[in-house]
C-alpha atoms as a PDB file:
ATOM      1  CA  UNK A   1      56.563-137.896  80.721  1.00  0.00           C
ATOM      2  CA  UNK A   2      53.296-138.070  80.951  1.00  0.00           C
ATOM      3  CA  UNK A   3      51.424-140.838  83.108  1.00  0.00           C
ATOM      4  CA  UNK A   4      48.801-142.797  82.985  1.00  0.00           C
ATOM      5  CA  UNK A   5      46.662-140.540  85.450  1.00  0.00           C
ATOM      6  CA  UNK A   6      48.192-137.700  84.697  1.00  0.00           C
ATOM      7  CA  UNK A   7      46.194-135.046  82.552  1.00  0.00           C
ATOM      8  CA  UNK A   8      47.089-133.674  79.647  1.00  0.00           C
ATOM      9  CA  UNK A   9      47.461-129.751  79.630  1.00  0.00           C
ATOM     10  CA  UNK A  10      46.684-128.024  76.907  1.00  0.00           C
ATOM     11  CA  UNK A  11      46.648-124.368  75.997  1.00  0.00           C
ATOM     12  CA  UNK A  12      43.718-122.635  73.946  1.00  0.00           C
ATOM     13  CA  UNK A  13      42.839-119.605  72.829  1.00  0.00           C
ATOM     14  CA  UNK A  14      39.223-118.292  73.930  1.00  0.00           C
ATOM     15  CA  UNK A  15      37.656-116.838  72.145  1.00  0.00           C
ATOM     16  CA  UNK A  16      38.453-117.918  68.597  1.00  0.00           C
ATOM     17  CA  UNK A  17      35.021-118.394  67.301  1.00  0.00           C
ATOM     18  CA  UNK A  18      34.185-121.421  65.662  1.00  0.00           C
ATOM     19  CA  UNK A  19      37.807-122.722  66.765  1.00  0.00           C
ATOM     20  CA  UNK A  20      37.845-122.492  70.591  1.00  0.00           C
ATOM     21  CA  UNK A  21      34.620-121.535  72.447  1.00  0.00           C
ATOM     22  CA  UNK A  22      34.181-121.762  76.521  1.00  0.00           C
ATOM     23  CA  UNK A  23      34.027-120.266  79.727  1.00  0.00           C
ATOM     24  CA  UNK A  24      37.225-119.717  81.451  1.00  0.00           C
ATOM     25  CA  UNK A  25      37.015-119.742  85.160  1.00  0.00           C
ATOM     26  CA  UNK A  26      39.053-116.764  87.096  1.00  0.00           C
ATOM     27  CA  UNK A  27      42.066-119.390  87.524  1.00  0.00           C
ATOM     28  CA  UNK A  28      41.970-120.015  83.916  1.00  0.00           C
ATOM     29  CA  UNK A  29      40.871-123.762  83.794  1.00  0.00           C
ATOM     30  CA  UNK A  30      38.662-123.690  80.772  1.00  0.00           C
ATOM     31  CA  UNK A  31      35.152-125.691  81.153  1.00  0.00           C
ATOM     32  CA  UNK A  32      32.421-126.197  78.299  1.00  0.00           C
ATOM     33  CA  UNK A  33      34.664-126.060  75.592  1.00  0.00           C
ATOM     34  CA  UNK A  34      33.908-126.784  72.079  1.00  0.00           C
ATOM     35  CA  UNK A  35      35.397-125.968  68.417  1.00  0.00           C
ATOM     36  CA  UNK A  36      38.280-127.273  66.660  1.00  0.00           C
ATOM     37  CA  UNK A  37      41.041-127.001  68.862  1.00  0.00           C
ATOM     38  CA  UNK A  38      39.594-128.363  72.036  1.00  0.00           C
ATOM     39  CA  UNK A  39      38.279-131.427  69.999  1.00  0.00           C
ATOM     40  CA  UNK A  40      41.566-131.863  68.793  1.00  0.00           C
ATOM     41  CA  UNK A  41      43.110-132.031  72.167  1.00  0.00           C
ATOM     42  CA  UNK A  42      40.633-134.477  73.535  1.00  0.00           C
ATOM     43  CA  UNK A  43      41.130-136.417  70.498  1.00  0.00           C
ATOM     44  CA  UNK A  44      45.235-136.399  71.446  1.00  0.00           C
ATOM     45  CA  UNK A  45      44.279-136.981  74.633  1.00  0.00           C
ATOM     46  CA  UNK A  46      42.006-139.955  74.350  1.00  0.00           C
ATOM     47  CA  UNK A  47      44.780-141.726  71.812  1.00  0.00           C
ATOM     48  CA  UNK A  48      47.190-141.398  74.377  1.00  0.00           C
ATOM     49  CA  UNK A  49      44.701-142.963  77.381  1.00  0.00           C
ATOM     50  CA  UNK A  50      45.042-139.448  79.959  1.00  0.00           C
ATOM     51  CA  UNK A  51      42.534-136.913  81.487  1.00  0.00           C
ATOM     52  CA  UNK A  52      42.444-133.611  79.482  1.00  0.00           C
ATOM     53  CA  UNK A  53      42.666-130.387  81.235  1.00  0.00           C
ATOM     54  CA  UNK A  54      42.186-127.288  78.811  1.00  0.00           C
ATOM     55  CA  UNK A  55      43.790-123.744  80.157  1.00  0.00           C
ATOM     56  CA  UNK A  56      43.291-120.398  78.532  1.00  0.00           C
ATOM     57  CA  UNK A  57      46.177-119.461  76.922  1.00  0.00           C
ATOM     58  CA  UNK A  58      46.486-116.353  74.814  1.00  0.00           C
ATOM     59  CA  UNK A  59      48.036-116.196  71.668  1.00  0.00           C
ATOM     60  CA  UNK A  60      50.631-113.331  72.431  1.00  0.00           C
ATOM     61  CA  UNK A  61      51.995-115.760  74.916  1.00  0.00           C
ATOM     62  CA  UNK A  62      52.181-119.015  73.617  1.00  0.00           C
ATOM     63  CA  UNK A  63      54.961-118.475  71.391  1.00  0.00           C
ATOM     64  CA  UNK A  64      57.026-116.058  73.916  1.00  0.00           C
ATOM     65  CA  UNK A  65      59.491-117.777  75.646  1.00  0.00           C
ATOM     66  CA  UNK A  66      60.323-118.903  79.069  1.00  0.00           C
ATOM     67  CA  UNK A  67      58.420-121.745  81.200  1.00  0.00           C
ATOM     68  CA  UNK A  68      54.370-122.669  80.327  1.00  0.00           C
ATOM     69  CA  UNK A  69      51.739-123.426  82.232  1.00  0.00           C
ATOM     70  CA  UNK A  70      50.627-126.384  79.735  1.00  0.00           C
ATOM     71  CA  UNK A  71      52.061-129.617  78.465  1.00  0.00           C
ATOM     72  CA  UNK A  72      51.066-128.190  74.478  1.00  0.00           C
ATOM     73  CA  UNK A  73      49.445-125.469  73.320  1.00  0.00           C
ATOM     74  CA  UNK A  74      46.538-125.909  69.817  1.00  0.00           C
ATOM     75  CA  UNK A  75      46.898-122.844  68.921  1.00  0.00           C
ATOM     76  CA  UNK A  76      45.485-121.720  64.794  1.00  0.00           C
ATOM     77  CA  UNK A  77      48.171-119.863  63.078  1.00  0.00           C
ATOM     78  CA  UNK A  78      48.199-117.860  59.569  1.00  0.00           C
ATOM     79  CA  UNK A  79      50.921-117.263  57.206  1.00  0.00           C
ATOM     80  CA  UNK A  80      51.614-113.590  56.459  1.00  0.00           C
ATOM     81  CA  UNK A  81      53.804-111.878  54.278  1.00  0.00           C
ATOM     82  CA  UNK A  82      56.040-110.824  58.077  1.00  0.00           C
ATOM     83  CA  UNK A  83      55.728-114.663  59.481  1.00  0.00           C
ATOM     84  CA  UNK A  84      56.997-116.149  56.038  1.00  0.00           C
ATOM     85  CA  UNK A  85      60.359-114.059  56.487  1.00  0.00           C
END
């Protein structure tokens, strides 16, 4: 559960022009951040009263499994013809 204090961690992927822009620092903390998904998460954030902390998360690893090192991930994915199997 998430407290008060405690920041929300959220996983994005940079680059995705126009949807998640930034610098990533070498311990991937992402700072300057701006497009659709990191407006989103300070949006969820905000509503839910905690600190946001955006990490770069890659898209190849988001959805593979095993332990993360975010709270959620905002992550823009497509339909295909192989995903909508």
């Amino acid at each position: 559960m998430i407290g008060r204090w405690d920041p929300l961690t959220v996983g994005v992927d940079i680059p995705t022009p126009g949807l998640a822009e930034a610098t990533t620092r070498s311990n991937g903390t992402v700072v300057s951040a701006h497009g659709f998904e990191p407006d989103l998460a300070a949006a969820v954030a905000h509503r839910l009263h905690v600190r946001l902390s955006l990490i770069e998360a890659p898209f190849a690893e988001t959805f593979t499994p095993g332990t993360k090192p975010f709270d959620v991930a905002i992550e823009h994915v497509t339909i295909t013809p192989r995903r909508a199997r």
